[in-house]
ModelCIF file with pLDDT and N, C-alpha, C, O atoms, coordinates in Angstrom:
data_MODEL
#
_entry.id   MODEL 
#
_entity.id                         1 
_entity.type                       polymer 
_entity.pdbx_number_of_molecules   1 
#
_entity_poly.entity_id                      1 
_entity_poly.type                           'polypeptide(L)' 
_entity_poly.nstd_linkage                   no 
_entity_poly.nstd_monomer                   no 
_entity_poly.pdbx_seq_one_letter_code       
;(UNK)(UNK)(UNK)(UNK)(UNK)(UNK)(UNK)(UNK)(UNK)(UNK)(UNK)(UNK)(UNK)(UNK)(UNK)(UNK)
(UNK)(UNK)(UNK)(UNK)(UNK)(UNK)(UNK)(UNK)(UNK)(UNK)(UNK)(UNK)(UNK)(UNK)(UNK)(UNK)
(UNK)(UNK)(UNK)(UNK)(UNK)(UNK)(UNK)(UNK)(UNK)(UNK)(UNK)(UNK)(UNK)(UNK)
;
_entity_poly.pdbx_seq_one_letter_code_can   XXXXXXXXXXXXXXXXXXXXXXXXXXXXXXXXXXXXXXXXXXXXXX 
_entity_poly.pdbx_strand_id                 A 
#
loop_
_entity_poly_seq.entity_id 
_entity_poly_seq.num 
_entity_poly_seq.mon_id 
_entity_poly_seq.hetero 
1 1  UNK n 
1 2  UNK n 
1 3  UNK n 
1 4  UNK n 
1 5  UNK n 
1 6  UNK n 
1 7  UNK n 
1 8  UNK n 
1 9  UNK n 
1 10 UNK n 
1 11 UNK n 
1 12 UNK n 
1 13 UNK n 
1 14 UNK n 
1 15 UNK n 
1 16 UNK n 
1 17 UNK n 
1 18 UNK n 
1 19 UNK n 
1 20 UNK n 
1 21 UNK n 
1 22 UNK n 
1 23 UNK n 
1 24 UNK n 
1 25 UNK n 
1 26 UNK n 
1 27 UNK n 
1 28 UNK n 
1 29 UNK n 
1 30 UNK n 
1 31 UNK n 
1 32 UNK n 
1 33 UNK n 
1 34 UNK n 
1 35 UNK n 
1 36 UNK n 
1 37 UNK n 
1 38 UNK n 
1 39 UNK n 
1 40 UNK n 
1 41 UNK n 
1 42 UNK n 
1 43 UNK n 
1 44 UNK n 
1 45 UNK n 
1 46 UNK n 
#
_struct_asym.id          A 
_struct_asym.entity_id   1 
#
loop_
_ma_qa_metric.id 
_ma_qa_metric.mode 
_ma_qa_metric.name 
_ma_qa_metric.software_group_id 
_ma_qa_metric.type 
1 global pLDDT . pLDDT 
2 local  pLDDT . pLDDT 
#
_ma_qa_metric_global.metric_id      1 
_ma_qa_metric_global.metric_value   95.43 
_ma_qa_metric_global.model_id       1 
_ma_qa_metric_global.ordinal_id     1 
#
loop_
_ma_qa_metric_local.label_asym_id 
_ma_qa_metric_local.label_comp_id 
_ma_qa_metric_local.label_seq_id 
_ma_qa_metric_local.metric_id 
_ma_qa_metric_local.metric_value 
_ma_qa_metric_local.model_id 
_ma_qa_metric_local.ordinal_id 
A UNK 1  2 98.00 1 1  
A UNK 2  2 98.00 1 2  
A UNK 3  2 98.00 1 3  
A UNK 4  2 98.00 1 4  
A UNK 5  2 98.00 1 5  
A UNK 6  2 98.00 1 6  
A UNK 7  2 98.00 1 7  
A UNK 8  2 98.00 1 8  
A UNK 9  2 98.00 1 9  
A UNK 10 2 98.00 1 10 
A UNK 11 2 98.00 1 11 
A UNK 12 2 98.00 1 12 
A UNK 13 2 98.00 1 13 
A UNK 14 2 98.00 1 14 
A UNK 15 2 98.00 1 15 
A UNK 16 2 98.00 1 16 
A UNK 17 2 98.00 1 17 
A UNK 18 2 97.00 1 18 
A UNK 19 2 97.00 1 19 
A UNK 20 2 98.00 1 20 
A UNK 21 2 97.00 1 21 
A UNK 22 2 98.00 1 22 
A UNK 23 2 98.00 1 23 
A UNK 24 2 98.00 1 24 
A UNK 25 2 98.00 1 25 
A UNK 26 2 98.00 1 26 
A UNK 27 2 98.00 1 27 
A UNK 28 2 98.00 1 28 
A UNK 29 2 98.00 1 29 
A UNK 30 2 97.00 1 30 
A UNK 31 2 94.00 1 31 
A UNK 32 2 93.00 1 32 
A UNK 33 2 94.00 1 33 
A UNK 34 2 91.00 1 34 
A UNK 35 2 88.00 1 35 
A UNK 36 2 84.00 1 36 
A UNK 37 2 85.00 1 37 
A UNK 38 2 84.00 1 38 
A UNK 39 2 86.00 1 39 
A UNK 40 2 90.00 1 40 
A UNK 41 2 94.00 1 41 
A UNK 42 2 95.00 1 42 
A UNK 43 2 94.00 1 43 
A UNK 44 2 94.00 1 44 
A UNK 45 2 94.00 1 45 
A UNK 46 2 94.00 1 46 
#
loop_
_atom_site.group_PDB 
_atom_site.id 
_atom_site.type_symbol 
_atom_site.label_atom_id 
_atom_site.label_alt_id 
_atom_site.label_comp_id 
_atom_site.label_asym_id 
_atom_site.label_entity_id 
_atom_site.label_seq_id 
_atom_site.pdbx_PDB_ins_code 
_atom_site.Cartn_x 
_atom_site.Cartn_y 
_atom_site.Cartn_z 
_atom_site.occupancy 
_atom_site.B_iso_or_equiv 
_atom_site.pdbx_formal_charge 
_atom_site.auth_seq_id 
_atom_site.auth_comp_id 
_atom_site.auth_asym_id 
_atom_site.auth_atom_id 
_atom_site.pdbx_PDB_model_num 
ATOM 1   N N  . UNK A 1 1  ? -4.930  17.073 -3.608  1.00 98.00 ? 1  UNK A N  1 
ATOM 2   C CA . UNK A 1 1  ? -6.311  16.853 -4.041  1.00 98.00 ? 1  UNK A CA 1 
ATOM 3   C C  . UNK A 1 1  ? -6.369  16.574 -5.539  1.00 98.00 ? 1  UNK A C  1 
ATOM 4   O O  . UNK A 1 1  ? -6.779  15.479 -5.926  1.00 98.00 ? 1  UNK A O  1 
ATOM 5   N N  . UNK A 1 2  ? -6.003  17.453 -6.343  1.00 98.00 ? 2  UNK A N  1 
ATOM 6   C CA . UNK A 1 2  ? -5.628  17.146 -7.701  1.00 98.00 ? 2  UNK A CA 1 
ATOM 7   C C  . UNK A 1 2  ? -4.854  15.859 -8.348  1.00 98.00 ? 2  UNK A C  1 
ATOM 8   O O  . UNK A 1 2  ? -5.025  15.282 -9.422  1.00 98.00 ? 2  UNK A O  1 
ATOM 9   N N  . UNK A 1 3  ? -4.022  15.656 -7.379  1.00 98.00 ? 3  UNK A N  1 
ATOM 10  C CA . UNK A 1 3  ? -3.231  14.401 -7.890  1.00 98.00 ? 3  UNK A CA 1 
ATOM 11  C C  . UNK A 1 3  ? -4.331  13.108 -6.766  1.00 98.00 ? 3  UNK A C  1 
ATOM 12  O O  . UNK A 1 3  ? -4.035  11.943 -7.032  1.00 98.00 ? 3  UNK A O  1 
ATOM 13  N N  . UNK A 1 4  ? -4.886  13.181 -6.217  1.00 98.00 ? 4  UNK A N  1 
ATOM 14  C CA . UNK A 1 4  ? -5.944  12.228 -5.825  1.00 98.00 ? 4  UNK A CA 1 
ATOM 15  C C  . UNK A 1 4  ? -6.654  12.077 -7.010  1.00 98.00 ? 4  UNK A C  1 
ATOM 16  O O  . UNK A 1 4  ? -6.269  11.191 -7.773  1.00 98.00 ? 4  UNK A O  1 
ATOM 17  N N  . UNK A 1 5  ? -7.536  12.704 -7.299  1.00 98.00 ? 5  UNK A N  1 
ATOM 18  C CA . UNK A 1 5  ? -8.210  13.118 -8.249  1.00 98.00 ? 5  UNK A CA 1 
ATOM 19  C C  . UNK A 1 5  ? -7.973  12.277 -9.708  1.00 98.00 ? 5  UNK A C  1 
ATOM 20  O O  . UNK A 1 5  ? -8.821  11.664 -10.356 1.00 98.00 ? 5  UNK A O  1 
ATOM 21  N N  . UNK A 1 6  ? -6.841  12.419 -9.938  1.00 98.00 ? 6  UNK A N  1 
ATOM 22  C CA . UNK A 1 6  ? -6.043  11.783 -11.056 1.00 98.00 ? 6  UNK A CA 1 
ATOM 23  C C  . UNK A 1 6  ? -6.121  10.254 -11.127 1.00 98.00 ? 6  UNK A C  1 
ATOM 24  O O  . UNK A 1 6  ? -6.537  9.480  -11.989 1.00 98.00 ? 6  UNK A O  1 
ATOM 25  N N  . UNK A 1 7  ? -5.474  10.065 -9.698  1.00 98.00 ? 7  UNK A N  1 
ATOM 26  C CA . UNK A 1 7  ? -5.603  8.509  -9.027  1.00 98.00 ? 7  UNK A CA 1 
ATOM 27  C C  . UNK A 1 7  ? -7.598  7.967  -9.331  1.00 98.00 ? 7  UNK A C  1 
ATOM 28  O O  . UNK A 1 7  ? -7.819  7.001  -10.061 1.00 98.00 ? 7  UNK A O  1 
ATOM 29  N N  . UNK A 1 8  ? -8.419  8.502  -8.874  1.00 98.00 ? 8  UNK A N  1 
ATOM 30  C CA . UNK A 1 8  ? -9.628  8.335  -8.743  1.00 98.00 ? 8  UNK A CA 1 
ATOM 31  C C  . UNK A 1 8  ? -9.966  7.989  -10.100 1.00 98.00 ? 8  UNK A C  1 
ATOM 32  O O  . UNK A 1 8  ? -10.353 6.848  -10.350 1.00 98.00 ? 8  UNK A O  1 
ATOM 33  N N  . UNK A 1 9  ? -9.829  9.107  -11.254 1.00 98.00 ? 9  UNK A N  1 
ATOM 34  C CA . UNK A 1 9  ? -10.413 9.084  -12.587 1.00 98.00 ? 9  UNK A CA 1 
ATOM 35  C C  . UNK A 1 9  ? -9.934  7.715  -13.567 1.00 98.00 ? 9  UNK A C  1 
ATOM 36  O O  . UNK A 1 9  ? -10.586 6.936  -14.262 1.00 98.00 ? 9  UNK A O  1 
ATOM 37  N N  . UNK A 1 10 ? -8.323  7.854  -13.223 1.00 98.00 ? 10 UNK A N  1 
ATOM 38  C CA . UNK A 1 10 ? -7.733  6.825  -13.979 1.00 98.00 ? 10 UNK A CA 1 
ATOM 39  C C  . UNK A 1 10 ? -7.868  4.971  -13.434 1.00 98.00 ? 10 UNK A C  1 
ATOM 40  O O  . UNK A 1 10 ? -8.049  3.955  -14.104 1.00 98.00 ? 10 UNK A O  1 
ATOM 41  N N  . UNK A 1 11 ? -7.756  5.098  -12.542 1.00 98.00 ? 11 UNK A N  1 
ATOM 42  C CA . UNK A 1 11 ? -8.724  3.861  -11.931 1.00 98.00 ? 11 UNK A CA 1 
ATOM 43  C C  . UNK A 1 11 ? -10.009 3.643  -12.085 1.00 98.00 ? 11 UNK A C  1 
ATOM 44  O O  . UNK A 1 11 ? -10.264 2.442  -12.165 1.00 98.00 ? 11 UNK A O  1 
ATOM 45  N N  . UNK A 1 12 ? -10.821 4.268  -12.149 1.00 98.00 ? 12 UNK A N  1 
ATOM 46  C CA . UNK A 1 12 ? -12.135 4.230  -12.856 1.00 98.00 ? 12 UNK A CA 1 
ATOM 47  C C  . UNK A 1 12 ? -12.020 3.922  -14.138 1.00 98.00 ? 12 UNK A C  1 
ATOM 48  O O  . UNK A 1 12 ? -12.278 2.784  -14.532 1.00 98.00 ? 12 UNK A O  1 
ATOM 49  N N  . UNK A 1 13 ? -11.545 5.073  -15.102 1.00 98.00 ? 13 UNK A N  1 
ATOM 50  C CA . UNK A 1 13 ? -11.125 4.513  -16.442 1.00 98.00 ? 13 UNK A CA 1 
ATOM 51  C C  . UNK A 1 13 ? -10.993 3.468  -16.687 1.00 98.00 ? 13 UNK A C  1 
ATOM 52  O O  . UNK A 1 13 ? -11.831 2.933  -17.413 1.00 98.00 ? 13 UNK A O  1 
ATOM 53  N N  . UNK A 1 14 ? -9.773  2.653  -16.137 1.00 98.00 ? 14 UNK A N  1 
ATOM 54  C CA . UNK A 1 14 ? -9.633  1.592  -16.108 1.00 98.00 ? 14 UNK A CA 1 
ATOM 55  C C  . UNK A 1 14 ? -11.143 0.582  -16.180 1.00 98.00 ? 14 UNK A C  1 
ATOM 56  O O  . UNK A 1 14 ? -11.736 0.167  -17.176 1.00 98.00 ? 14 UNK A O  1 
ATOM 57  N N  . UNK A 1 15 ? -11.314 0.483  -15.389 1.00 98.00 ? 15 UNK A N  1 
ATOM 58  C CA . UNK A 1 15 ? -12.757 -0.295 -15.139 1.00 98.00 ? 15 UNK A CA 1 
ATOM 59  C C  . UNK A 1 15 ? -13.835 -0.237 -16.442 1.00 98.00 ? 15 UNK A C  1 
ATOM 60  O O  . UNK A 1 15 ? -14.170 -1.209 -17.119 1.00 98.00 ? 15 UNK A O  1 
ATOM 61  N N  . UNK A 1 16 ? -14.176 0.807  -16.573 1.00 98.00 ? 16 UNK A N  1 
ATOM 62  C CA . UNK A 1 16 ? -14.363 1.475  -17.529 1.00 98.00 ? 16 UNK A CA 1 
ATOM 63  C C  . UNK A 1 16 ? -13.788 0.860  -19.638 1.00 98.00 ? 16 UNK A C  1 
ATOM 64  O O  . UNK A 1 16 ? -14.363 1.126  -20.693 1.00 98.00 ? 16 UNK A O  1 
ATOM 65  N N  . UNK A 1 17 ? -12.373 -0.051 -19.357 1.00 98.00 ? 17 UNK A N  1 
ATOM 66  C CA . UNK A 1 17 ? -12.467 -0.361 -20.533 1.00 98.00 ? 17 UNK A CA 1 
ATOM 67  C C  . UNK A 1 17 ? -11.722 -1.912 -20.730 1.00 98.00 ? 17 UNK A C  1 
ATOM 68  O O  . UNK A 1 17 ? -10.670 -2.167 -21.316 1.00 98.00 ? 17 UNK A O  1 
ATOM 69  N N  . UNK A 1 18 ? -12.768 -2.945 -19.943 1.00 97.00 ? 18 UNK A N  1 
ATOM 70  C CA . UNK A 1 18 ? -12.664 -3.868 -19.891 1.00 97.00 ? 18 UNK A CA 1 
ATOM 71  C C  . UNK A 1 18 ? -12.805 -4.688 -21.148 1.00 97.00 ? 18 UNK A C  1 
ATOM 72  O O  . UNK A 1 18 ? -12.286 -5.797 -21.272 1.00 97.00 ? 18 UNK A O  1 
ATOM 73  N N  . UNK A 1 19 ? -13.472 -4.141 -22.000 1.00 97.00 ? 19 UNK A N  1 
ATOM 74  C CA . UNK A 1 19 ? -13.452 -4.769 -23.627 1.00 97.00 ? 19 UNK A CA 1 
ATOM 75  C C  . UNK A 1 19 ? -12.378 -4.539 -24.344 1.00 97.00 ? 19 UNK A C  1 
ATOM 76  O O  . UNK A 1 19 ? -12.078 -5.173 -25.356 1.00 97.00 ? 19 UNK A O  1 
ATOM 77  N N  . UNK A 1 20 ? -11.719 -3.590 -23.844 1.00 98.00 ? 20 UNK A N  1 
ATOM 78  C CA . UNK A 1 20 ? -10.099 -3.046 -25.054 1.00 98.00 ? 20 UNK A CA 1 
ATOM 79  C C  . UNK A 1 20 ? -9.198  -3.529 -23.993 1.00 98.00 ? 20 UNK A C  1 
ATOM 80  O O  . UNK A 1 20 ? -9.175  -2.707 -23.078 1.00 98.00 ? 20 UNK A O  1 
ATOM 81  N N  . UNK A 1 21 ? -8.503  -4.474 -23.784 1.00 97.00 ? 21 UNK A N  1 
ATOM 82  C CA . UNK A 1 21 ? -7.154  -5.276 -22.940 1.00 97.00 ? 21 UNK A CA 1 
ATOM 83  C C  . UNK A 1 21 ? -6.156  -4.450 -23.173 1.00 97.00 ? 21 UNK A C  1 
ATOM 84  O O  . UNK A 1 21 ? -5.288  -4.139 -22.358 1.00 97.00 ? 21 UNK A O  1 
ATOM 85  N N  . UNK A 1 22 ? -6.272  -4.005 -24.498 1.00 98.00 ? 22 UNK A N  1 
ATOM 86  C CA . UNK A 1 22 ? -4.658  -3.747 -25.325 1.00 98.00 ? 22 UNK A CA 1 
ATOM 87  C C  . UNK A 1 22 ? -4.656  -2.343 -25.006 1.00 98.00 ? 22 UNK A C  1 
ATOM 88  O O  . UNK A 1 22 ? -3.827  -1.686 -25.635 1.00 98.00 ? 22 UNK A O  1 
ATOM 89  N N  . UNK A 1 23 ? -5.516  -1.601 -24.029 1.00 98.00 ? 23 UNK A N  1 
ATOM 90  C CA . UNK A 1 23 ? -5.505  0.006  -23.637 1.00 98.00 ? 23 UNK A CA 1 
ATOM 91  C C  . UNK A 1 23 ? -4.862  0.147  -22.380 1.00 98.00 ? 23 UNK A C  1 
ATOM 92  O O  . UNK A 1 23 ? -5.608  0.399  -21.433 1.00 98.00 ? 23 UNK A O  1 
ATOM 93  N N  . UNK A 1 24 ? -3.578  0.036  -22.142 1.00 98.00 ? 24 UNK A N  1 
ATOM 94  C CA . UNK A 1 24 ? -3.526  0.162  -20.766 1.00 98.00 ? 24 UNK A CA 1 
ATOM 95  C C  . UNK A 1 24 ? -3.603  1.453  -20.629 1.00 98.00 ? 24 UNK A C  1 
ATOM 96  O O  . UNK A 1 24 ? -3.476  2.407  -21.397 1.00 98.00 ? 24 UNK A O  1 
ATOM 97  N N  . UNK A 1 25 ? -3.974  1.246  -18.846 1.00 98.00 ? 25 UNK A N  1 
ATOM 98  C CA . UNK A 1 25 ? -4.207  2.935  -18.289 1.00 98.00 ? 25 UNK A CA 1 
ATOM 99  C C  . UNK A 1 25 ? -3.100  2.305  -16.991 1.00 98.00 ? 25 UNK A C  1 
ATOM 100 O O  . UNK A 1 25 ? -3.136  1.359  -16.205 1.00 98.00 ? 25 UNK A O  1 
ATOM 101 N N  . UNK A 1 26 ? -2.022  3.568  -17.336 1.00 98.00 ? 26 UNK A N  1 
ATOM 102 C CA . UNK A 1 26 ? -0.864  3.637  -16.299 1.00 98.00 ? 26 UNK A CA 1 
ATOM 103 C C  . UNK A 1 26 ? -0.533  4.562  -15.740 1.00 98.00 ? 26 UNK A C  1 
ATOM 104 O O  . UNK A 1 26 ? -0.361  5.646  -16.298 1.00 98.00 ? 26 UNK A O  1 
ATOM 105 N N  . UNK A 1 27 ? -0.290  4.264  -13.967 1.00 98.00 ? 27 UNK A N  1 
ATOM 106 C CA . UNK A 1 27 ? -0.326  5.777  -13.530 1.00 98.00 ? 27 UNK A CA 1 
ATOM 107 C C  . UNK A 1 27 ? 1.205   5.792  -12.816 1.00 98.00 ? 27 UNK A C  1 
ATOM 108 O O  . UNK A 1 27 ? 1.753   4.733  -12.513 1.00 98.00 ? 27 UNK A O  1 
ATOM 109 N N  . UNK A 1 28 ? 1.634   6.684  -12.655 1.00 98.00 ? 28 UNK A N  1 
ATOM 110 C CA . UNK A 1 28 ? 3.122   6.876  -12.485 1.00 98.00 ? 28 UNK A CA 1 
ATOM 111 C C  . UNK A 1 28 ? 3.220   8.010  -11.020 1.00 98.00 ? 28 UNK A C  1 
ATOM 112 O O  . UNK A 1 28 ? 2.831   9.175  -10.937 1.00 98.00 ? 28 UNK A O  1 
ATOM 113 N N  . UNK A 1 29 ? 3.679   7.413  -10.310 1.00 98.00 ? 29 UNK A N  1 
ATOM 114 C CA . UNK A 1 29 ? 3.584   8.275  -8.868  1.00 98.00 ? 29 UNK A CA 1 
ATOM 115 C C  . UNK A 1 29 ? 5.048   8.601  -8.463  1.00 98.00 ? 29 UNK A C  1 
ATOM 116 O O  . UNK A 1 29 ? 5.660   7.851  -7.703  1.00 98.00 ? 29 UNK A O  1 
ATOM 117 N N  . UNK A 1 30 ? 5.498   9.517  -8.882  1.00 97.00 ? 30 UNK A N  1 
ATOM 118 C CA . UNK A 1 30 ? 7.002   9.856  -8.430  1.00 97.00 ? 30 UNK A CA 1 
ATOM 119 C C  . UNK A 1 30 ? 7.051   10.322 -7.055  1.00 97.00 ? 30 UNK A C  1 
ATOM 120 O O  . UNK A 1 30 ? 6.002   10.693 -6.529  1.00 97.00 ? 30 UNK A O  1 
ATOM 121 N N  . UNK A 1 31 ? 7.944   10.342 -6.531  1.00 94.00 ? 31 UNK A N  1 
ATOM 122 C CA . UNK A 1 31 ? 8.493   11.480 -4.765  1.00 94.00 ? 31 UNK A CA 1 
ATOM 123 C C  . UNK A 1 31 ? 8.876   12.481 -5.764  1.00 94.00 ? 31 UNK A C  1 
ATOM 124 O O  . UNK A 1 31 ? 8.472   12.990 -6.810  1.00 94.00 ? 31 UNK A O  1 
ATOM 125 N N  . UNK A 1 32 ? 10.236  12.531 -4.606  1.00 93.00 ? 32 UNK A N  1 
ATOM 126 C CA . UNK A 1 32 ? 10.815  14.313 -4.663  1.00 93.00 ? 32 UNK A CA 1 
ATOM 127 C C  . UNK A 1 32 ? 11.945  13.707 -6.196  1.00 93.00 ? 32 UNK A C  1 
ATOM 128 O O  . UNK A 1 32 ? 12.735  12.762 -6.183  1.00 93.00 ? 32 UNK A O  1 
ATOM 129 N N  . UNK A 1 33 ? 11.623  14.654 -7.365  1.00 94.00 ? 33 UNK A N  1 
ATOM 130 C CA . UNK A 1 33 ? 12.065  14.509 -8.502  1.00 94.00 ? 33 UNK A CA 1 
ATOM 131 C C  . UNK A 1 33 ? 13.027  15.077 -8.896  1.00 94.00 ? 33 UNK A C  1 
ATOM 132 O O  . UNK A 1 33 ? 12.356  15.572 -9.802  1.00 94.00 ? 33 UNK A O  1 
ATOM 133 N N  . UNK A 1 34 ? 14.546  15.712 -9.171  1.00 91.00 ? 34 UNK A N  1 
ATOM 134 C CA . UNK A 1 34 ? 14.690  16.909 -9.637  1.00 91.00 ? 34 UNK A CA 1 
ATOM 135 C C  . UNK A 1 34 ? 14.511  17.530 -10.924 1.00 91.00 ? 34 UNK A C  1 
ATOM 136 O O  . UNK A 1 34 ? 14.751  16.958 -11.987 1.00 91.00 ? 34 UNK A O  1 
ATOM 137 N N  . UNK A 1 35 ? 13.992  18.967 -10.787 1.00 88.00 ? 35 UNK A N  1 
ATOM 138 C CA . UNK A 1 35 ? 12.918  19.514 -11.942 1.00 88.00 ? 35 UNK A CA 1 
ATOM 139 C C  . UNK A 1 35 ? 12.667  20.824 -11.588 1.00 88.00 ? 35 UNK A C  1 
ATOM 140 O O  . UNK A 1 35 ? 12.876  21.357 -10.498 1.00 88.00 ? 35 UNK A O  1 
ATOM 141 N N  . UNK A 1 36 ? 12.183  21.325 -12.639 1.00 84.00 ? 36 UNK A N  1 
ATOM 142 C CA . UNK A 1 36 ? 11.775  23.000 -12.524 1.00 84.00 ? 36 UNK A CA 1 
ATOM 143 C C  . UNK A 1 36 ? 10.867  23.163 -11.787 1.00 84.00 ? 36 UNK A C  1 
ATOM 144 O O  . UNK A 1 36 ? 10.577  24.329 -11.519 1.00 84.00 ? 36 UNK A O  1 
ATOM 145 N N  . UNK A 1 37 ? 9.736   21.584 -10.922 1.00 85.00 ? 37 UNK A N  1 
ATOM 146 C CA . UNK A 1 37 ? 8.545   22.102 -10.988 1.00 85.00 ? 37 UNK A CA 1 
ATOM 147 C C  . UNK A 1 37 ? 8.652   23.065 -9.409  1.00 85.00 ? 37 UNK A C  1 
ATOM 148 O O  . UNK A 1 37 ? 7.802   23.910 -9.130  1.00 85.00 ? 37 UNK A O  1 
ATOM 149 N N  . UNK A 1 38 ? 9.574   22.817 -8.702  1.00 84.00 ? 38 UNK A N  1 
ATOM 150 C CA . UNK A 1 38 ? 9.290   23.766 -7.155  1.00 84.00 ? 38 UNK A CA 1 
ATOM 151 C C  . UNK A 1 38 ? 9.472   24.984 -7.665  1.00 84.00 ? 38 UNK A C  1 
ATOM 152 O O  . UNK A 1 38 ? 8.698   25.793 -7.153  1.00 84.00 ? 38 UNK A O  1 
ATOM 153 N N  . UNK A 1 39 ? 10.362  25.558 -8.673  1.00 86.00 ? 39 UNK A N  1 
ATOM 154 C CA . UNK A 1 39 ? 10.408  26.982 -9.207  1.00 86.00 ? 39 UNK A CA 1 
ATOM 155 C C  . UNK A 1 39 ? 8.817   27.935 -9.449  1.00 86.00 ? 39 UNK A C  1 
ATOM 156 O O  . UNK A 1 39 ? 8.497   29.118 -9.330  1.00 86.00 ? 39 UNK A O  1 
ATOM 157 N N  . UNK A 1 40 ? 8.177   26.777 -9.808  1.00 90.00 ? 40 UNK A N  1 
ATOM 158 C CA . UNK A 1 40 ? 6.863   27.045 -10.430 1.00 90.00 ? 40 UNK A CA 1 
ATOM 159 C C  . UNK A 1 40 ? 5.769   26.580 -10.133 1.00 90.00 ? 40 UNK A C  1 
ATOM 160 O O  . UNK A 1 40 ? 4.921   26.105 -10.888 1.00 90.00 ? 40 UNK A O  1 
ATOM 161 N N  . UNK A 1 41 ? 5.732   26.775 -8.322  1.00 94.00 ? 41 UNK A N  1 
ATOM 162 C CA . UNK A 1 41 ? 4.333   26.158 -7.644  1.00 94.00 ? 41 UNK A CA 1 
ATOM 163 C C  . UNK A 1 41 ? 3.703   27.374 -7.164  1.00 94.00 ? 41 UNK A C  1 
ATOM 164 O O  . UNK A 1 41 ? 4.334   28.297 -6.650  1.00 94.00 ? 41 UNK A O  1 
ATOM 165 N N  . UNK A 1 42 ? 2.391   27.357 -7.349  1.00 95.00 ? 42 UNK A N  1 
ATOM 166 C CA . UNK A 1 42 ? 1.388   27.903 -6.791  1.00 95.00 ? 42 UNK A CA 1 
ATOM 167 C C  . UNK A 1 42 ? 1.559   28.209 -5.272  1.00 95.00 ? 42 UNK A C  1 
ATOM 168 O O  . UNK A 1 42 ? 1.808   27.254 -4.536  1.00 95.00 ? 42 UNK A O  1 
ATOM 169 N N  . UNK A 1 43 ? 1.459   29.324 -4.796  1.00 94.00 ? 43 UNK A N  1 
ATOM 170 C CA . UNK A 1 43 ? 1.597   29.862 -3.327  1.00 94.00 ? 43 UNK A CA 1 
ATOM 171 C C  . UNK A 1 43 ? 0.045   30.177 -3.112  1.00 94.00 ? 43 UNK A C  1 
ATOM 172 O O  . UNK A 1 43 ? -0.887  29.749 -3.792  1.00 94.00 ? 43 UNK A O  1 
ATOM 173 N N  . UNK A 1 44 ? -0.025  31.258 -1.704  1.00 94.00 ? 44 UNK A N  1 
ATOM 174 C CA . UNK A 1 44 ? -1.155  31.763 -1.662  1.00 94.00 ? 44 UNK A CA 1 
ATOM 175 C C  . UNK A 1 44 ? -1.999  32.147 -2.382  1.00 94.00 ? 44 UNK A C  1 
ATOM 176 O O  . UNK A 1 44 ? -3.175  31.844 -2.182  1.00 94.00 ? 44 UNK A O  1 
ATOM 177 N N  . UNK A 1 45 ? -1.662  32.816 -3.278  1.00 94.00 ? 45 UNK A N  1 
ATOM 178 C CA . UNK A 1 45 ? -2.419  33.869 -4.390  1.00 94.00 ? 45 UNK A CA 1 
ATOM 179 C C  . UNK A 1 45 ? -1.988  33.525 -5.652  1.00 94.00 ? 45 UNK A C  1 
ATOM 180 O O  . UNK A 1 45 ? -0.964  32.849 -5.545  1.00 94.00 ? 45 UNK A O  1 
ATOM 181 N N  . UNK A 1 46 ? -2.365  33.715 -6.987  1.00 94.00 ? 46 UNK A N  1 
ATOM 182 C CA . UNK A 1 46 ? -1.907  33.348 -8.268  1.00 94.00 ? 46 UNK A CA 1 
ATOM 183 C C  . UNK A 1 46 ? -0.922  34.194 -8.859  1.00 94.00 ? 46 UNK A C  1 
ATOM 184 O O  . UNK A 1 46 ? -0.476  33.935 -9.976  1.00 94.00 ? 46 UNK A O  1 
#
């Protein structure tokens, strides 16, 4: 939902700054990465 979310805003953005060309808005969608981040995901409870 959050990374939807991301997708949603920054595509809008985009739209959003059709007078500045030289602003790109780039979004970067990785898979399975290796990284600390599975060490440090949110479960049930905080």
């Amino acid at each position: 939902a959050s990374k939807h979310a991301l997708q949603g805003f920054f595509n809008s953005l985009r739209t959003e700054l059709t007078d500045y060309p030289e602003i790109s808005i780039i979004n970067i969608c990785p898979g399975p990465v290796q990284s600390k981040i599975i060490q440090n995901v949110f479960t049930e409870n905080l």
